[in-house]
N, C-alpha and C. Protein backbone atom coordinates (compact mmCIF):
# COMPACT_ATOMS: atom_id res chain seq x y z
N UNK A 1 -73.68 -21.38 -28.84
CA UNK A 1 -74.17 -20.81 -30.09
C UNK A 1 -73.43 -21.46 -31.26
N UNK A 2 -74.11 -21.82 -32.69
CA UNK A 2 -73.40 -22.25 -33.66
C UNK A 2 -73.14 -21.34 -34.28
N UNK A 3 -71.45 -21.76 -34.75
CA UNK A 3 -70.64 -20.95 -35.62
C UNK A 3 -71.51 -20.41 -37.13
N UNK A 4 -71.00 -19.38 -37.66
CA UNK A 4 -71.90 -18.80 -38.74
C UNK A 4 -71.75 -19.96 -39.67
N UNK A 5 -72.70 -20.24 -40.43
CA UNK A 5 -73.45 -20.90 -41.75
C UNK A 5 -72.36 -21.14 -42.82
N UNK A 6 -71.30 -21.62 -43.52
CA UNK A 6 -70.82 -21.19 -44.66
C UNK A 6 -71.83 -20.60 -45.65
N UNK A 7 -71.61 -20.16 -46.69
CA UNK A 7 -72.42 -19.69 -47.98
C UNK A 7 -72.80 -21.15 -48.32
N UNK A 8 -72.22 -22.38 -48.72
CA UNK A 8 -72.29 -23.58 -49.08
C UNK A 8 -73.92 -23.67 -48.35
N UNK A 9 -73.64 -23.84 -46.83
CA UNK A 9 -74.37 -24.76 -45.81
C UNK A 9 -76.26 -24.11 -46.31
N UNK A 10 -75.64 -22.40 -46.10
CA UNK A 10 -76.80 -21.16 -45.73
C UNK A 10 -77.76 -21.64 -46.90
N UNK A 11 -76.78 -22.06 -48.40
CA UNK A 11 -77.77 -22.27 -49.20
C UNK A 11 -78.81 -23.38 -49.38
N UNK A 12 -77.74 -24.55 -48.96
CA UNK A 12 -79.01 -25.89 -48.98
C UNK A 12 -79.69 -25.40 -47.53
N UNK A 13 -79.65 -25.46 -46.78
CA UNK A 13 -80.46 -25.12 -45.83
C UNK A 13 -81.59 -24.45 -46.14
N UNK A 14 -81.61 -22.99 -46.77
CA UNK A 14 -82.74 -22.80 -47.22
C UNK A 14 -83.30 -23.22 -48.47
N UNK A 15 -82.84 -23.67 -49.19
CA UNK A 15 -83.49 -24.16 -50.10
C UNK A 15 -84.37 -25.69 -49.82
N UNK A 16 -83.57 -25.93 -49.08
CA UNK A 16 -84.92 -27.45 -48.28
C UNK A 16 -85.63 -26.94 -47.55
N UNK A 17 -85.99 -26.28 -46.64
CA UNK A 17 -86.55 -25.40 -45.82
C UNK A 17 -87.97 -25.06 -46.73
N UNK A 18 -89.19 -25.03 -45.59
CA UNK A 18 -90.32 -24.56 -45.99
C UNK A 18 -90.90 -23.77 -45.25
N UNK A 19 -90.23 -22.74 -45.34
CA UNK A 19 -90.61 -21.02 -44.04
C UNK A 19 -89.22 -20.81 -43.28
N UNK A 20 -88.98 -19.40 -43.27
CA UNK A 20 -88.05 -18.84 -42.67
C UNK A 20 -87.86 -19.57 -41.46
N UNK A 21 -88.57 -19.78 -40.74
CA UNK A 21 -88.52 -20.46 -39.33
C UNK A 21 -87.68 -21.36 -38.74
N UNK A 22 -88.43 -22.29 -40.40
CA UNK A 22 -87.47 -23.41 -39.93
C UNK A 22 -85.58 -23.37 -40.55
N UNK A 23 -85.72 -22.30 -41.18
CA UNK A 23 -84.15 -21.71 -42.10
C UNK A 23 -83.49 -21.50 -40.44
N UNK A 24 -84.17 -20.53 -39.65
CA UNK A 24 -83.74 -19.75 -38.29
C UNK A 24 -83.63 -20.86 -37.69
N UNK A 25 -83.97 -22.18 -37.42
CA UNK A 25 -83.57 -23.07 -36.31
C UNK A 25 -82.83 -23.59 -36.97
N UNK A 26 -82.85 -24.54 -37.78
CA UNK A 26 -81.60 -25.26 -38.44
C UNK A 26 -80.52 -24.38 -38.37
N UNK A 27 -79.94 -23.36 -38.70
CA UNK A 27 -79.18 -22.56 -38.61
C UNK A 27 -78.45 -21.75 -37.13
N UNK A 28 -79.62 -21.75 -36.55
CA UNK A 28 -79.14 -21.36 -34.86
C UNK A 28 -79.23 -19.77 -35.52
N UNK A 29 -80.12 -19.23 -35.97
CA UNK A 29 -79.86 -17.90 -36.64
C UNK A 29 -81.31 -17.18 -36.58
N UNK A 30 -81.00 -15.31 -36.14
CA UNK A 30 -81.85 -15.26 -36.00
C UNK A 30 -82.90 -14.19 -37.15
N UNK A 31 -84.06 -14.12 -37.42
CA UNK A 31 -84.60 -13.91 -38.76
C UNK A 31 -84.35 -13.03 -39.25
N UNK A 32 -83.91 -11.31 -38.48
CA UNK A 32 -83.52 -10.82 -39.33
C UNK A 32 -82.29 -11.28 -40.35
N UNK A 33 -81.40 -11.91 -39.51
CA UNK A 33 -79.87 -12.38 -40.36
C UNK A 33 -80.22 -12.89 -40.88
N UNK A 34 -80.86 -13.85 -41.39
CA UNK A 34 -81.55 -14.88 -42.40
C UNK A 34 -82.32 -14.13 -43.69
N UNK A 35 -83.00 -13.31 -43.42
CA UNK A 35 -82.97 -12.53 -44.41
C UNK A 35 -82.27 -11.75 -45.09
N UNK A 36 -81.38 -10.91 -44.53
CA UNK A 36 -80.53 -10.04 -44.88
C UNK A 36 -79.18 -10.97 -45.33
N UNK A 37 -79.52 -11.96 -45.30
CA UNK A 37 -78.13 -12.79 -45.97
C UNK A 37 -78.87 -13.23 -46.83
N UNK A 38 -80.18 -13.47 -47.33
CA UNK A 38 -80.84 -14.34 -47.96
C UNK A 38 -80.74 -13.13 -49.62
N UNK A 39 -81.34 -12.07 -48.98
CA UNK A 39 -81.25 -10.61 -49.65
C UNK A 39 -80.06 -10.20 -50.31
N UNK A 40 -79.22 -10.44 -49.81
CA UNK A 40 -77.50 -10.30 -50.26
C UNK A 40 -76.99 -11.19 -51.26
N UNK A 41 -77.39 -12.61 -51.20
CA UNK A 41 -76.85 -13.41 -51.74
C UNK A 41 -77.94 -13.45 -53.11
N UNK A 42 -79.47 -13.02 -53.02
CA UNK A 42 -80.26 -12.86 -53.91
C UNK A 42 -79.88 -11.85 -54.89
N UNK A 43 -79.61 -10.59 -54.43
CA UNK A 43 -78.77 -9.41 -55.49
C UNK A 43 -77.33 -9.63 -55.80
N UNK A 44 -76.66 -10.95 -55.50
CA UNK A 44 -75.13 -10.96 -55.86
C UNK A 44 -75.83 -12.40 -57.21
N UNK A 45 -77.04 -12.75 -56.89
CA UNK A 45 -77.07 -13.70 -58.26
C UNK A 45 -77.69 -15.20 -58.14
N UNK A 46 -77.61 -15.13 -56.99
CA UNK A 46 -78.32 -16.55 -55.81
C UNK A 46 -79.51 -16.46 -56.52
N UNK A 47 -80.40 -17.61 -56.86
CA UNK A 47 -81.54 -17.20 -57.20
C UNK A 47 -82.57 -18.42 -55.61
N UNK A 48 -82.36 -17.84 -54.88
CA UNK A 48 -82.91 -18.07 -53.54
C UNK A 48 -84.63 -18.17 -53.61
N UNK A 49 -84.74 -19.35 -53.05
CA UNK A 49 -86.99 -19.02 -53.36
C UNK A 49 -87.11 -18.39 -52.21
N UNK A 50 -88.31 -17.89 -52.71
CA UNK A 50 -89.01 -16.79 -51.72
C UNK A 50 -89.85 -17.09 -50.50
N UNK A 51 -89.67 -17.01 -49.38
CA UNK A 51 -90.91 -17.36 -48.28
C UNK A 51 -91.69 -16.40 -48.30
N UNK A 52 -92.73 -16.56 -48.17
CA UNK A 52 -94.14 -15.63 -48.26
C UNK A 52 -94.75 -15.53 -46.78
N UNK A 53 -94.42 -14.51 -46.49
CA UNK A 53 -95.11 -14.25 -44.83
C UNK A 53 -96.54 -15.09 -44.86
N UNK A 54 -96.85 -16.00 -43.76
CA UNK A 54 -98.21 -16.38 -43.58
C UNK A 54 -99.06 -15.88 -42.85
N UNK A 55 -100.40 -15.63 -43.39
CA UNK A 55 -101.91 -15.16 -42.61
C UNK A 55 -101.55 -13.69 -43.58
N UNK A 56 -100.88 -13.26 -44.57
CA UNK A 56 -100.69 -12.07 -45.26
C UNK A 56 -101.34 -12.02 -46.42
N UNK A 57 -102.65 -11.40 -46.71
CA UNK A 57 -102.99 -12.31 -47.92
C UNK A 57 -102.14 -11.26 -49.35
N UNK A 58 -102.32 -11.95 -50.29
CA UNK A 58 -100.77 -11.32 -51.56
C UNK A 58 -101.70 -10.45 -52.35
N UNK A 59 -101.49 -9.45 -52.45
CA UNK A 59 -101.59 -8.31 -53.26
C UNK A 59 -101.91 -8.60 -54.82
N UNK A 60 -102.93 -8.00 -55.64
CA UNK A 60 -103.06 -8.69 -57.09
C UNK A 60 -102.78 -6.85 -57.08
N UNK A 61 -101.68 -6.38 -57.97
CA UNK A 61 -100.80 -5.49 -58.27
C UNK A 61 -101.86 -4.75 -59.27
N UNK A 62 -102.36 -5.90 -60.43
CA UNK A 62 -102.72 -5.73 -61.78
C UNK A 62 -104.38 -4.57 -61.44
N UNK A 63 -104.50 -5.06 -60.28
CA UNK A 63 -105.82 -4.58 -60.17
C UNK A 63 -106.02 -2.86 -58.84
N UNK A 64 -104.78 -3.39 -58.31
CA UNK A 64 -104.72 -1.83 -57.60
C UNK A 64 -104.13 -0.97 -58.38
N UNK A 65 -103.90 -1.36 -59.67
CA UNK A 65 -103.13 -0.15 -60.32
C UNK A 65 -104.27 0.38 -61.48
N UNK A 66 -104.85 -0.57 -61.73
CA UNK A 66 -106.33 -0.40 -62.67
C UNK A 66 -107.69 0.15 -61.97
N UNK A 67 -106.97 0.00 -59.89
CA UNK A 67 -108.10 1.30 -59.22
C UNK A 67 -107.52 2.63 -59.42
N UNK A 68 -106.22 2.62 -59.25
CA UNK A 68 -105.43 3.76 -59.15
C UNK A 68 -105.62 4.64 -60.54
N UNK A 69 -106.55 3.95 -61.68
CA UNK A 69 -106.52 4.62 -62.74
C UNK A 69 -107.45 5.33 -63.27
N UNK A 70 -108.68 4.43 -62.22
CA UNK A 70 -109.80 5.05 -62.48
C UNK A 70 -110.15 6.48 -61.98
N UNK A 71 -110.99 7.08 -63.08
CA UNK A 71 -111.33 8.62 -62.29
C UNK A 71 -112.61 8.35 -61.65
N UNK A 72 -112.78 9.25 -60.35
CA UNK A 72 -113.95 9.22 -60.02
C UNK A 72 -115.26 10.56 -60.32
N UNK A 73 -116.07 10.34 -60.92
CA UNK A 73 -117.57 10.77 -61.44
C UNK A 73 -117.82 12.00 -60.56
């Protein structure tokens, strides 16, 4: 098993990285820890990019809140 990530390593790693996946193999790490370090270091100030779960399609916010407003007849 590889030794944990420094903060240094954890960060270029994901930041070249295109999907958690490949963050979890380069790393020898497994996804929850990858997130929850990703999460940690994002609320201490990291400004970490975001992976977007795939086959999930993304939520338009602007418009479930403009159903949520309507009354119904």
């Amino acid at each position: 098993m590889k030794a944990k990530a420094s903060a240094e390593e954890f960060i270029r790693v994901w930041q070249d990285s295109k999907d958690i996946n490949e963050v979890c193999e380069r790393l020898s790490m497994g996804q929850s820890t990858c997130n929850s370090r990703a999460s940690r270091y994002r609320k201490k100030g990291v400004p970490l990019q975001v992976f977007h779960r795939p086959g999930r399609p993304r939520k338009n916010w602007d418009k479930l809140a403009t159903l949520a407003l309507k009354k119904e007849d």
